[in-house]
Every structure is written in structure tokens, then in C-alpha cells.
Protein backbone atom coordinates (compact mmCIF):
# COMPACT_ATOMS: atom_id res chain seq x y z
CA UNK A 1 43.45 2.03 -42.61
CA UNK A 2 45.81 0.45 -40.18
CA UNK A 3 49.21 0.03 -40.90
CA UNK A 4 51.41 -2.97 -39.39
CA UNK A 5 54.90 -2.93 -37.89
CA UNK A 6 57.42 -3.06 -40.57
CA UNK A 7 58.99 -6.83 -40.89
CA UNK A 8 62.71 -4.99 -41.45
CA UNK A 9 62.66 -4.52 -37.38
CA UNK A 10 63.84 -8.02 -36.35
CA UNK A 11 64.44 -10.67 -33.45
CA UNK A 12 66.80 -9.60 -31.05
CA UNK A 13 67.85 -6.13 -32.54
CA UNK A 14 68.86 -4.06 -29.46
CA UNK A 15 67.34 -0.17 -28.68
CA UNK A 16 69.42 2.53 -28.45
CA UNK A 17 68.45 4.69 -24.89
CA UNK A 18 68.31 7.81 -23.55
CA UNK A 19 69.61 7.61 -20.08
CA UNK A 20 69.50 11.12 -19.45
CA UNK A 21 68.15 14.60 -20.02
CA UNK A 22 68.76 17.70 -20.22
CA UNK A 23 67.13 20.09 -17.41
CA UNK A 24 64.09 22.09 -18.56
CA UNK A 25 62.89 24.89 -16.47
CA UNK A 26 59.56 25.01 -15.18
CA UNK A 27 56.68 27.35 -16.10
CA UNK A 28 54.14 28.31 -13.15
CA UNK A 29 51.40 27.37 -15.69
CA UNK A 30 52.81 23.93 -15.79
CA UNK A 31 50.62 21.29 -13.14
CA UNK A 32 52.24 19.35 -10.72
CA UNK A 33 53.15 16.46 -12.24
CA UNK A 34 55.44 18.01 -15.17
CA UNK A 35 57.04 19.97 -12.46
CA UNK A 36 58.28 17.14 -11.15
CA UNK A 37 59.25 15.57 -13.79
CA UNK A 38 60.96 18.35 -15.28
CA UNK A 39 62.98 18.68 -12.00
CA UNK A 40 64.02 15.31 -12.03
CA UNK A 41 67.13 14.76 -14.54
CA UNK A 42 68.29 11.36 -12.71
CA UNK A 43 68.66 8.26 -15.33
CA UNK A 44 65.82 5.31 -15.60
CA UNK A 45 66.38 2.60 -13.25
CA UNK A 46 67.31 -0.54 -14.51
CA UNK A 47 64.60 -2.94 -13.77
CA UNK A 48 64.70 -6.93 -13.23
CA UNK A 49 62.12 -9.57 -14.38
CA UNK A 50 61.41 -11.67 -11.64
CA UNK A 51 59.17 -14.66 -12.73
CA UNK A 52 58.51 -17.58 -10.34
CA UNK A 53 62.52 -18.89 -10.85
CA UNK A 54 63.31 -16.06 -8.27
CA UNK A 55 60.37 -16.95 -5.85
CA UNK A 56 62.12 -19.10 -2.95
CA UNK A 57 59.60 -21.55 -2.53
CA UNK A 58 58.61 -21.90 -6.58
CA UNK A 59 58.91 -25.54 -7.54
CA UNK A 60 59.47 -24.91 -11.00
CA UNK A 61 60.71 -22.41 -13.14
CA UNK A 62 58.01 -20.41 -15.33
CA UNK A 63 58.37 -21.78 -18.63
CA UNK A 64 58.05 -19.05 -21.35
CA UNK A 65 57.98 -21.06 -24.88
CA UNK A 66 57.17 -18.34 -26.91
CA UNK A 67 60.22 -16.11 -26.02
CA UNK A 68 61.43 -17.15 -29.36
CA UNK A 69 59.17 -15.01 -31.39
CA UNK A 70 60.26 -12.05 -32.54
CA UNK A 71 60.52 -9.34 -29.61
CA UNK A 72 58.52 -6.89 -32.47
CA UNK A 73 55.51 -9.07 -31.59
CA UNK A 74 55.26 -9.03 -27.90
CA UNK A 75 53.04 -6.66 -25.70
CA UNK A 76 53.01 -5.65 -22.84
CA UNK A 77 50.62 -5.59 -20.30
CA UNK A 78 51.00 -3.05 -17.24
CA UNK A 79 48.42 -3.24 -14.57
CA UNK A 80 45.87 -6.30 -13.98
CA UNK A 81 42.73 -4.44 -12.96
CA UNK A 82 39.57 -5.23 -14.46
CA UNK A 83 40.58 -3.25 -18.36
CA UNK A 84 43.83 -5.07 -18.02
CA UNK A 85 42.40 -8.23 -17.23
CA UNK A 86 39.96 -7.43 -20.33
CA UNK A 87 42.43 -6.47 -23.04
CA UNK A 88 45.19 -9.77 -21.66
CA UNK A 89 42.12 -11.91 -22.41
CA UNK A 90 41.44 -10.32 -26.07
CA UNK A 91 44.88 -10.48 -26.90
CA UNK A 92 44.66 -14.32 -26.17
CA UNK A 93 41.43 -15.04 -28.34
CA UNK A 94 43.21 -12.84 -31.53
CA UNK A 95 43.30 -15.45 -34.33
CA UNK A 96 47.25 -15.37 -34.24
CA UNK A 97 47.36 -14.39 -30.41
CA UNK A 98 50.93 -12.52 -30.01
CA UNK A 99 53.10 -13.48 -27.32
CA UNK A 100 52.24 -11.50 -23.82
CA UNK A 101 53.95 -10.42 -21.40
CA UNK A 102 52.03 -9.42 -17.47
CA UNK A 103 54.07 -6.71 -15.65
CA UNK A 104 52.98 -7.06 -12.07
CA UNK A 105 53.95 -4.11 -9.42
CA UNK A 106 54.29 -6.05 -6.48
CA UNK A 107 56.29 -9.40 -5.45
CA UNK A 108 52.73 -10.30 -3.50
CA UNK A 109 51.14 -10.70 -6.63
CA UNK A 110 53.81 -12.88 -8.58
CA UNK A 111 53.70 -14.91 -5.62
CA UNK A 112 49.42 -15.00 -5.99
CA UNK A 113 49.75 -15.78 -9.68
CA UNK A 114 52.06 -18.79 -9.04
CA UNK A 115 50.00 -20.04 -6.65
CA UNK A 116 46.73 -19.57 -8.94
CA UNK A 117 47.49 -18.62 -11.99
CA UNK A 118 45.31 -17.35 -14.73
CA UNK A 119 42.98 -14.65 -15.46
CA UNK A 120 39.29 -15.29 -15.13
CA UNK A 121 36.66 -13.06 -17.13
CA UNK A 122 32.79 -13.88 -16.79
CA UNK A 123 30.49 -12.65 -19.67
CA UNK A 124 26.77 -14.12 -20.10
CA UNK A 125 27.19 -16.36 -16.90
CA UNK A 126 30.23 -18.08 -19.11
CA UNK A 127 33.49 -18.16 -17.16
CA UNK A 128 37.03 -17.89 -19.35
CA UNK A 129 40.59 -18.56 -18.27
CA UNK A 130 43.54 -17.27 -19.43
CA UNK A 131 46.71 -18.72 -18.34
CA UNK A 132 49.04 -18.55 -21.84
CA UNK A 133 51.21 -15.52 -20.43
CA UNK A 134 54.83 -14.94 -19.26
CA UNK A 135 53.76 -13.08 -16.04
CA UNK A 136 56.80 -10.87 -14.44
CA UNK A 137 57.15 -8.71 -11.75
CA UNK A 138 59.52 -5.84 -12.45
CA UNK A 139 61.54 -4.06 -9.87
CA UNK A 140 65.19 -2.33 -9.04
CA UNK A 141 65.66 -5.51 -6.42
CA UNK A 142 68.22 -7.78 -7.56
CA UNK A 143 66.93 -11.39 -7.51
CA UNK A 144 68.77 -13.16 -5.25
CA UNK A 145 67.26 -16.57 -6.06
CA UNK A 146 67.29 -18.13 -9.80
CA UNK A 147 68.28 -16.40 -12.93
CA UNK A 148 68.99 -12.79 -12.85
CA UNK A 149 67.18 -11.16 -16.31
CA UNK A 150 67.27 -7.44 -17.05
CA UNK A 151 63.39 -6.24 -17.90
CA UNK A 152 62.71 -7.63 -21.81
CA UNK A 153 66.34 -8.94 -21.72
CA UNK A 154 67.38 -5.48 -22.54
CA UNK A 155 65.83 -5.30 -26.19
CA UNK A 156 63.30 -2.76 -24.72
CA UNK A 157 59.36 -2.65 -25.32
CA UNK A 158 57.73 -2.80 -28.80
CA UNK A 159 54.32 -2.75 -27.26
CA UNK A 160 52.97 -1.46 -24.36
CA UNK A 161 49.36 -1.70 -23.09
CA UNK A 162 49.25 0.57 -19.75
CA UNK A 163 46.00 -0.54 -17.99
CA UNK A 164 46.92 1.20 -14.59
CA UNK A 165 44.86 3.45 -12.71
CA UNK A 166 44.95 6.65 -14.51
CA UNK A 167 46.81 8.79 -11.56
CA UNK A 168 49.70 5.87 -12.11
CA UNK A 169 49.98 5.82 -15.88
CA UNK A 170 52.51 8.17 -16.95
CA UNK A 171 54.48 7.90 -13.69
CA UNK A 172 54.63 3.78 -14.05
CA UNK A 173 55.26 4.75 -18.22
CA UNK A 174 58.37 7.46 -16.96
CA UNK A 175 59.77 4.65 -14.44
CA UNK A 176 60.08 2.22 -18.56
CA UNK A 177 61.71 4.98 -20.04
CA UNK A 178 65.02 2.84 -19.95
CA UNK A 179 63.08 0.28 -22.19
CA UNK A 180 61.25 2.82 -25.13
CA UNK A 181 62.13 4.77 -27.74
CA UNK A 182 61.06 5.56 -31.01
CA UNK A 183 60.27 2.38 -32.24
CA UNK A 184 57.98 1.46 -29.14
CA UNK A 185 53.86 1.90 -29.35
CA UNK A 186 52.30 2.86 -26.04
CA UNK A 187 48.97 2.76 -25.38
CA UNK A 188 47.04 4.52 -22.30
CA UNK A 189 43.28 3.11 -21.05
CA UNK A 190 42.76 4.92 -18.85
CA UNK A 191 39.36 7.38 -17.80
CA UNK A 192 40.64 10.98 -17.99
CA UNK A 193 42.83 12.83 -20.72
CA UNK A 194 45.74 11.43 -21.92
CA UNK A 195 48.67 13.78 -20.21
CA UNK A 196 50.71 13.67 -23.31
CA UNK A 197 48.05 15.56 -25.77
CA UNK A 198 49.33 19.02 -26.37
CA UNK A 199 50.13 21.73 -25.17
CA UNK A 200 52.24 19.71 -22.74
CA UNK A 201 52.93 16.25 -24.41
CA UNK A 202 55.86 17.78 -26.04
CA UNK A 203 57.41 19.26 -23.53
CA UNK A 204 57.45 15.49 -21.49
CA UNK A 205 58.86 14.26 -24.95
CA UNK A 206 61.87 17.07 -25.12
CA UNK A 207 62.56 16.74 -21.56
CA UNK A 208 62.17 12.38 -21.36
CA UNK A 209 63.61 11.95 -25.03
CA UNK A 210 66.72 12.42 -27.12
CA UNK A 211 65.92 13.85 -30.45
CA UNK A 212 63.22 12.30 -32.65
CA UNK A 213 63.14 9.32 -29.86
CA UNK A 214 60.00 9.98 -28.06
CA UNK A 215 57.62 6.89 -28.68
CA UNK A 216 53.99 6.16 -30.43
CA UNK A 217 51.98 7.22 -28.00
CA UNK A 218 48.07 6.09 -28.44
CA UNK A 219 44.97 6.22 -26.40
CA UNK A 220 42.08 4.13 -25.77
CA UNK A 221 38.41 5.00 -24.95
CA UNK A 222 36.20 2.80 -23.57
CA UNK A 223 32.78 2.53 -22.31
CA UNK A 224 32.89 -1.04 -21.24
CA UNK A 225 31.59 -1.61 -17.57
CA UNK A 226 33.91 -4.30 -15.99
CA UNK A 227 34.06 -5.08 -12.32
CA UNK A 228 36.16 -6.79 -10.05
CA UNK A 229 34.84 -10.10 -8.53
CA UNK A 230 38.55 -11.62 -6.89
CA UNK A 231 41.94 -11.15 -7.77
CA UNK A 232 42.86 -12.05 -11.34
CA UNK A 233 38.57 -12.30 -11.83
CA UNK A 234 36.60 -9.95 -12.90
CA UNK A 235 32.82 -9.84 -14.52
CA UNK A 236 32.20 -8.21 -17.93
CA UNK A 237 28.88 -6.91 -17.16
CA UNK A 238 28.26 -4.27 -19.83
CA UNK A 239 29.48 -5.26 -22.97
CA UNK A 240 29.90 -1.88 -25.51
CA UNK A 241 32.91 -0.82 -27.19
CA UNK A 242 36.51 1.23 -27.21
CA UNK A 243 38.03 3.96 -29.78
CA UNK A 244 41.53 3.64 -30.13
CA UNK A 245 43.94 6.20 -32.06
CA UNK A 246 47.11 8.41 -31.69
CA UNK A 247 47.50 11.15 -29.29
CA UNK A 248 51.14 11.44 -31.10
CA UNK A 249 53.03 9.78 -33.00
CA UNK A 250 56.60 10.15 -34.23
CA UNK A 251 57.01 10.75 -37.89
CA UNK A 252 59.77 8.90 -38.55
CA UNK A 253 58.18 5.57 -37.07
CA UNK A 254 54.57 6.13 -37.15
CA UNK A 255 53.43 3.11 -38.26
CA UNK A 256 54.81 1.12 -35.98
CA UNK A 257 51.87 1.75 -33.90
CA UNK A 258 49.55 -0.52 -36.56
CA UNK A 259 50.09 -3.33 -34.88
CA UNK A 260 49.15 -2.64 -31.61
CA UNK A 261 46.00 -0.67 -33.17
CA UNK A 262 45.27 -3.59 -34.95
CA UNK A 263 45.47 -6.14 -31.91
CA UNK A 264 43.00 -3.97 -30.25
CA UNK A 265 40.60 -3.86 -33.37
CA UNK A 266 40.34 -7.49 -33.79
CA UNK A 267 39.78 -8.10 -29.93
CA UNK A 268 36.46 -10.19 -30.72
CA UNK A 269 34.89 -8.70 -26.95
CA UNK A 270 36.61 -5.32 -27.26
CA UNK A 271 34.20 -4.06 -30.60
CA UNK A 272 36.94 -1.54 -30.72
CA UNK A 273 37.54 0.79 -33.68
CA UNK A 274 40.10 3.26 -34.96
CA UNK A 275 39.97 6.86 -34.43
CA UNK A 276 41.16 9.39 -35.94
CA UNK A 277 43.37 11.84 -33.72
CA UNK A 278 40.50 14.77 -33.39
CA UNK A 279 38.14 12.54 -32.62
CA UNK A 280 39.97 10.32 -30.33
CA UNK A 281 40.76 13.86 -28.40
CA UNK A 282 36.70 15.13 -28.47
CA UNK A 283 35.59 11.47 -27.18
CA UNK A 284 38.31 12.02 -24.06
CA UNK A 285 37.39 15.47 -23.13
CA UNK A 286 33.29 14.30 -23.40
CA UNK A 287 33.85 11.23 -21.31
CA UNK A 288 36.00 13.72 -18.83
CA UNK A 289 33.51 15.81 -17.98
CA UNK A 290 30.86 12.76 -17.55
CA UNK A 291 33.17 11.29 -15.25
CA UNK A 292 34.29 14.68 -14.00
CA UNK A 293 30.35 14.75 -13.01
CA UNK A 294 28.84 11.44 -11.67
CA UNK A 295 32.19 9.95 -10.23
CA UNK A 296 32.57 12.50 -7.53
CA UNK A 297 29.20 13.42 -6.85
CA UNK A 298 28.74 9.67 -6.39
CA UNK A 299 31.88 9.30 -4.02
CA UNK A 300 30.58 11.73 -1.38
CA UNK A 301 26.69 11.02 -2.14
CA UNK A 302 27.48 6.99 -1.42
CA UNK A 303 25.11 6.73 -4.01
CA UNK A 304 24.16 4.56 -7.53
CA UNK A 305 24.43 6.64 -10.87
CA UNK A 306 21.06 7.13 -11.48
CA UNK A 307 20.41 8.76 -7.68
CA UNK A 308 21.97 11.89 -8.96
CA UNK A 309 19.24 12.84 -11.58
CA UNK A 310 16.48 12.00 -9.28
CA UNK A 311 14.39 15.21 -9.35
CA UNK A 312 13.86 15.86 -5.34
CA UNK A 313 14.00 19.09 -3.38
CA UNK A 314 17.01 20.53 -3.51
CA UNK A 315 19.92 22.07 -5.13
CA UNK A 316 21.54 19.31 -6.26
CA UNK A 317 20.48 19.98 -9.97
CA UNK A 318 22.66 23.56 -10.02
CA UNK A 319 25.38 21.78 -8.53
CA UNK A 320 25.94 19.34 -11.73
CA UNK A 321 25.04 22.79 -13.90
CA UNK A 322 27.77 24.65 -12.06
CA UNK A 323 29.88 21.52 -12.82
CA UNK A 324 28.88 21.10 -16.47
CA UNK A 325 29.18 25.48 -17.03
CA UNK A 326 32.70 24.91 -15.65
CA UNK A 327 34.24 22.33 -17.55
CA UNK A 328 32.18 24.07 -20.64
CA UNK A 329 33.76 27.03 -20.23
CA UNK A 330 37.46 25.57 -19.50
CA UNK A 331 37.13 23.42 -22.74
CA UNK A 332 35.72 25.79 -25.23
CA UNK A 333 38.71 28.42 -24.01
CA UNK A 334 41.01 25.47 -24.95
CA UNK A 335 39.97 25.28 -28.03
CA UNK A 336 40.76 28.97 -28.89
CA UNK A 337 43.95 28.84 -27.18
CA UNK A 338 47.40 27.90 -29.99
CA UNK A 339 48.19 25.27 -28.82
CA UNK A 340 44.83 23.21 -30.18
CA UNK A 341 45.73 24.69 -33.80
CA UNK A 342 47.14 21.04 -34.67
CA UNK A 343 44.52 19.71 -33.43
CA UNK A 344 41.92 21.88 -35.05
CA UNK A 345 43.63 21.04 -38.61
CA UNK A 346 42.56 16.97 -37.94
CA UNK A 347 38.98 18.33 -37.22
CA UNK A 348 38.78 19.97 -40.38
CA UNK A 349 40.27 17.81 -42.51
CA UNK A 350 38.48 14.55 -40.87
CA UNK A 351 35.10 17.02 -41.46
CA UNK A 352 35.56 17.29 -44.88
CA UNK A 353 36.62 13.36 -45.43
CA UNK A 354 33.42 12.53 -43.96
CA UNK A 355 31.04 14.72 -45.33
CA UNK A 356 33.18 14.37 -48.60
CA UNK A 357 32.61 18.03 -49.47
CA UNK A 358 34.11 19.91 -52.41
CA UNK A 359 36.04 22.98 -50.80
CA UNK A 360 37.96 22.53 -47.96
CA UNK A 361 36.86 23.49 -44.21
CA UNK A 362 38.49 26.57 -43.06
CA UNK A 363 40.28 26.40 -39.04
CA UNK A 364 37.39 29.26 -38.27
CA UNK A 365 34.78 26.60 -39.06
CA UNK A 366 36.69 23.64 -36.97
CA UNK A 367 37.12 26.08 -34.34
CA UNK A 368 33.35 26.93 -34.36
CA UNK A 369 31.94 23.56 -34.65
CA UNK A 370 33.91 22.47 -31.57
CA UNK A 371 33.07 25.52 -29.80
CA UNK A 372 29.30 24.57 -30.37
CA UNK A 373 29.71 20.69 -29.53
CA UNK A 374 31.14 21.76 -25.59
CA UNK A 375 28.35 24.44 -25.08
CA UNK A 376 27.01 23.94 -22.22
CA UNK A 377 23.51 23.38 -23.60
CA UNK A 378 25.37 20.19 -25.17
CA UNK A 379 27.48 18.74 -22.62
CA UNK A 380 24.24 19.23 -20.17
CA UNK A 381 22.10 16.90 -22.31
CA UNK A 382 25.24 14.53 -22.70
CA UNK A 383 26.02 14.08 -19.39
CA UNK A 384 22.12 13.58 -18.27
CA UNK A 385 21.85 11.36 -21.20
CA UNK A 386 24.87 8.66 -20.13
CA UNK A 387 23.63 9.30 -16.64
CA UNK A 388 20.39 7.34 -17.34
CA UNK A 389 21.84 4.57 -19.59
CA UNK A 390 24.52 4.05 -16.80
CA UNK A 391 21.79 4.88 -13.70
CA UNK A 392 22.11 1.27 -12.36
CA UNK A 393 26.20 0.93 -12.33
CA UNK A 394 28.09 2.19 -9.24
CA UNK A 395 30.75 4.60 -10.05
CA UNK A 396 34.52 3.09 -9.84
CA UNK A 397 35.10 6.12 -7.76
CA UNK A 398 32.48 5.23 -5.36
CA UNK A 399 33.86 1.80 -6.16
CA UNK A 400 37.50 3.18 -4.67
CA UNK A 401 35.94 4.73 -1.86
CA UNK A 402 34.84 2.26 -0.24
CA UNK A 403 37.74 -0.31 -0.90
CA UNK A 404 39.91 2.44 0.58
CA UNK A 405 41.65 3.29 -2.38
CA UNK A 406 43.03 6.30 -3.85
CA UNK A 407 40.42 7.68 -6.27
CA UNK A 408 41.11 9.43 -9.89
CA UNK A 409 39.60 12.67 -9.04
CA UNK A 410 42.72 15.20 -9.58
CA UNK A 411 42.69 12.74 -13.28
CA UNK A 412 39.06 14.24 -13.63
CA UNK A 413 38.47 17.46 -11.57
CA UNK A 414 41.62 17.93 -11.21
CA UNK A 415 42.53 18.24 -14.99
CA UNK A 416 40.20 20.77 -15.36
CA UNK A 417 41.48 22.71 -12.74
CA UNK A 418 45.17 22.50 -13.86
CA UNK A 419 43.77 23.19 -17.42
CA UNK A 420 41.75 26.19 -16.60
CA UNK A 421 45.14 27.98 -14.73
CA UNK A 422 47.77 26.83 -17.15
CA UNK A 423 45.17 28.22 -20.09
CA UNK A 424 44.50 31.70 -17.91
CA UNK A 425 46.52 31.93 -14.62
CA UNK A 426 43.49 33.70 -12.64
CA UNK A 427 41.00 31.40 -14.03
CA UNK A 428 39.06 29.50 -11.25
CA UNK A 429 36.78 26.56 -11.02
CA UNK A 430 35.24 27.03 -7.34
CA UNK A 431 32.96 24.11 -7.93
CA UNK A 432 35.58 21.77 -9.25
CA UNK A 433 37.58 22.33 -6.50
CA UNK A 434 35.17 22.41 -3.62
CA UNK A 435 34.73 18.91 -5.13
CA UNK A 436 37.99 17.83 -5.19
CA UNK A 437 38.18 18.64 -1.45
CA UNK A 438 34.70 16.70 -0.10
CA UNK A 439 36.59 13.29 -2.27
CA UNK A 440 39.67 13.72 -0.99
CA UNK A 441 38.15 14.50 2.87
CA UNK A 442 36.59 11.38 2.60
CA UNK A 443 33.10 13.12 3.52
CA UNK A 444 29.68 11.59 3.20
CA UNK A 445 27.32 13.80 2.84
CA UNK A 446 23.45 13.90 2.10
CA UNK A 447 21.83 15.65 -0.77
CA UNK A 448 20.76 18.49 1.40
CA UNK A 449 23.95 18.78 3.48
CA UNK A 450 26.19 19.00 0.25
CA UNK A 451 24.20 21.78 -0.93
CA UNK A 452 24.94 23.55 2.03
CA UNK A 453 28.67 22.61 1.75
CA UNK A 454 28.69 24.71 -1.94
CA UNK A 455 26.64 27.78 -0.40
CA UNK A 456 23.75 26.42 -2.66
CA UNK A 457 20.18 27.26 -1.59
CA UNK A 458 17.41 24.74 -3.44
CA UNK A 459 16.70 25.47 -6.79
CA UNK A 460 13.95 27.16 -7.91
């Protein structure tokens, strides 16, 4: 049942901030990107809304008629890829659309949108605009033309859709932090895991956060397939659906995430439904190790999906084993370690709600039902099972290749990796890594050369 934002919360009541925080010390098991964030005790920045007032050569100034409604009702957009450009477009077609606000990243593209504004989204051969949005870049640059605005006039976010690549998501969310709080929903898109599930979610929250201030924070899966045709364009060539649910929520102001829930729900192209918290956490750690899988293999291969389960003579097959034994044996150890236990008590209450049985299922049998869904007999016949339905598409890290752009492979690989050591220090992941290191090369390799790059003789 989804619960909407209370109606007490209204227009033009100010957030209380956290500006700072205090130090936390870094554990070796901790990955990269904590460490730096823990290290880093500096304030937010304060950021200003540029809109096409503050563009020199803007003939008129962007006129945003709905900034009347209640700031509880606006969300925000950040990043205008291809799932940005699909949820923006939702949001518009809701029955009551809510006000929305575009954050753009770079001046070049405030200056695109005035110029040709609107977001286009093809579905059927039926082409869509969208041009109903207050569209702002936001930046530490002091406009020095037309009105000078703080980012949401200071009032802070309510709602927060962060469509960014998923290497950019938290690191674009940390830059906000001036603008959230307890009372603020956030919800990530991205492929990958969520960084903010446990073990380590609460130790961005303690660090980021004054007490009991740490915002909604929500996740979204989806398997739509959604390419790029131009800027602001994009095709909706696979129509399927999204899961949407908390990753964690703040008890005092939990549901103050209904709303945005409930915007993504109703999104009449989005067939999206809500998920409970255990489930929304299994769906991300299946779709990992897919992507984990055919995204890289892809990348180096140059290759379409479907290439990659094309029986031929070599050893190609154990490589995606070795892959799919790896990640199996990573998540199955993270389910035994303490800091799933939570997470293990949604499982077996959401097991017993749906199989409405009498006595109550024990941790034990949570623990060994989730131990038995990431076997590797299991995760095998998954990932060879979305690897035909999806054997025409071109992976978006092939896609990334080849426009030159960083890919999300330390998001896929990468988490596993970090997982594996922060879960067991000497635990190692030779395949993942060797991986990680033909992407990030840049190699292209055939399908008997990157056998011989993993020491892989053909399979018998």
C-alpha cells in the first residue's frame, strides 16, 4: 500500500541542514568511494539555478508558472539520458502531472535546451514531446547575467529522481546534500546496487547526516530497453517494466517517500510496481550479475548480446561460468555475513505474507532460501535465460565504448570485487578483475584471443 506525503508539510517551509560532519575513520574493508567520502569533512557547496535569464544571448526569461505549487510536490530530475528522459515524460502524462524540475550538469546543455527545447520519446513509430518543465542548470558559478537564485530557492528537495549514470549517482546525490534531509525522497535508477544498502549505507548516513536526518532513500529496477537517437530524443524500443521500493528509509518520515513511489506507479509507460525492501534488494543483485556478465564480455567482444551464447569452439562458455561461480559465491557469503540480518527479517516476513502460512518463517529458512536462489546452478540458467530474450539489443556498455564514454564496469564488476574483500579481506575474484582490466584497456579482442587472455584452454 503506498502511502502519500503528509499535507501538514507546506509551501515554502524552509529545511533545516547539515553543513558539516563529523570525521569518521576509515576501515581497509571500506571501497574507494566511502574512503573518500569519509575523508572529506568540507561543507556542501551552495549551488545556483541558472535557467535561460542567466544565458547572455536568451531573449526571454524561462517562465516557470507552476513555481507556485507547493515545493512538497515538485521532483526532481537529475540526469537526461535515455531513463531520465523516460521517467520526465511519465511524470508529464500522470493524471495530475506534478510540477518538474530538469537539473542539467553542464551550461552547454541549458544553452541546447533553449535553443530546442523539449524532450522527444518514440514508442510504436509515435513521436512525443515534452516541453512543460522548469529546466536548470545547477552550479557553484555565480550568474553574472539575470536573476541570481540559490538551487530550489533554498527550501531544499522533496523529490529527487537521480537518472545519472550509475558511477555518478551518489557522488552528483553527495554534491545536493546542502538541499536534503529527512523529509526528502531520493530515488536511484540506475543498473548496479544501490551504494546505500547495508552494510555501508549507514555509515554514508552517520558520516553525510546529523542525527535522524539522513533522507528516504529508494531504488528503481528496470528492464526497459531505451536508446539514444539525438540529444533530448531517445527511442523506447522495448517496452517492459520497473520495481520500485526502499533501500532505507528514515523512521521518523517514512512515508514521505509515497509520493514519489506513487508517481512512479502510475507512470502509464513505466508498468512499474512496488517492492518490498527484500525483494527490491534480490532483483538488484540478479540484474548485477546479468549485467556483471553480458555488459563486459560485450565491451571487449564488440559484439550483440546474443553472440555470447553462440555455442562455437572455444572457451568462452567457462569464462561466463567462472563469472557466474564468482559472483555466486560472493553473494551467497553475503548473505551469511551480519550485516544482511535486516535484510533477511523482510525475506521472511514478505515469505510468509505471500504464501500466507500459519507459523512464522524462521531467519535459518530466509537464509537458506536465498542461499539456494544465488547457487550457481540458478544464476547460470538466469543469466543464459535474459541472454536470449535480450540476444538482439547491444549492451549500453558496448554502447559507451564506442561513444568514448566512461563505462559502469567498477558499478558491476567492480562491486563484486569491493564486496568480496570488504566481506573476507583475502577473498579474490581473478575473473572479475581480469575483466575489469580488458574494459578499462579499451581492448578488442576475439573469442579465441580472450580465452587466451584468462589462461583458458577450449572447453571440453
Amino acid at each position: 500500500m503506498i502511502c502519500r506525503a503528509p499535507s501538514k508539510c507546506g509551501q515554502g517551509v524552509a529545511k533545516t541542514f547539515s553543513s558539516s560532519a563529523k570525521p569518521v575513520r576509515t576501515e581497509p574493508g571500506h571501497p574507494a568511494w566511502l574512503q573518500q567520502i569519509l575523508r572529506d569533512t568540507a561543507p556542501p557547496p551552495k549551488l545556483y539555478a541558472w535557467t535561460s535569464a542567466n544565458l547572455k544571448d536568451a531573449a526571454d526569461e524561462q517562465q516557470n508558472s507552476d513555481l507556485a505549487i507547493s515545493p512538497k510536490k515538485r521532483i526532481h530530475v537529475l540526469g537526461l539520458g535515455n531513463l531520465g528522459r523516460l521517467f520526465a515524460s511519465n511524470l508529464r502524462k500522470l493524471s495530475s502531472p506534478p510540477p518538474v524540475t530538469l537539473i542539467l550538469h553542464r551550461k552547454a546543455l541549458l544553452e541546447q535546451w533553449v535553443s530546442s527545447p523539449g524532450i522527444e520519446i518514440t514508442r510504436a513509430g509515435q513521436v512525443e514531446k515534452f516541453t512543460d518543465f522548469n529546466v536548470e542548470w545547477w552550479t557553484e558559478e555565480r550568474p553574472s547575467t539575470g536573476p541570481v537564485v540559490e538551487a530550489t530557492a533554498g527550501t531544499g528537495i522533496s523529490n529527487l529522481i537521480v537518472a545519472t549514470k550509475a558511477s555518478d549517482a551518489l557522488p552528483q546525490v553527495d554534491r545536493l546534500r546542502k538541499y536534503l534531509d529527512d523529509t526528502s525522497t531520493i530515488a536511484f535508477t540506475q543498473n548496479g546496487m544501490c551504494k546505500l544498502w547495508p552494510p555501508l549505507g549507514s555509515t554514508y548516513n552517520s558520516h553525510r547526516f546529523s542525527d535522524q536526518k539522513q533522507p528516504n532513500w529508494l531504488a528503481c529496477v528496470t528492464t526497459h530497453g531505451v536508446v539514444s537517437s539525438a540529444p533530448f530524443k531517445s527511442i523506447h524500443a522495448s517496452v517492459a517494466s520497473a520495481a520500485i521500493g526502499p533501500v532505507s528509509l528514515n523512521t521518523r518520515s517514512a512515508d514521505e517517500s509515497g509520493y514519489l513511489i506513487e508517481a512512479f506507479v502510475n507512470g502509464p509507460d513505466l508498468y512499474a510496481r512496488e517492492a518490498a525492501r527484500s525483494e527490491l534488494w534480490i532483483l538488484q543483485l540478479e540484474k548485477l550479475v546479468v549485467n556483471a556478465v553480458i555488459n563486459p564480455l560485450t565491451a571487449v567482444l564488440r559484439c550483440k548480446n546474443g553472440e555470447l551464447f553462440v555455442p562455437r569452439d572455444d572457451a568462452l562458455p567457462l569464462i561466463i561460468d567462472k563469472l557466474i561461480e564468482e559472483a555466486s559465491q560472493v553473494l551467497r557469503e553475503l548473505i551469511i555475513h551480519p550485516s544482511s540480518t535486516d535484510i533477511l527479517k523482510d525475506v521472511a516476513a514478505h515469505s510468509k505474507r505471500s504464501k500466507d502460512r500459519s507459523t512464522d518463517v524462521s531467519l535459518q529458512d530466509a537464509k537458506e532460501q536465498l542461499l539456494a536462489r544465488f547457487a550457481f546452478e540458478k544464476l547460470h540458467h538466469m543469466v543464459h535465460e535474459v541472454g536470449y530474450k535480450v540476444r538482439e539489443n547491444t549492451s549500453s556498455m558496448l554502447q559507451d565504448v564506442r561513444a568514448g564514454k566512461r563505462t559502469e564496469v567498477q558499478d558491476f564488476n567492480g562491486w563484486l570485487v569491493d564486496t568480496a574483500q570488504f566481506l573476507s579481506p583475502d577473498s579474490q575474484l581473478p575473473t572479475h578483475m581480469r575483466l575489469i582490466s580488458l574494459v578499462e584497456d579499451g581492448l578488442t579482442v576475439s573469442r579465441s584471443e580472450l580465452s587466451e587472455n584468462f589462461n583458458l584452454s577450449r572447453k571440453a
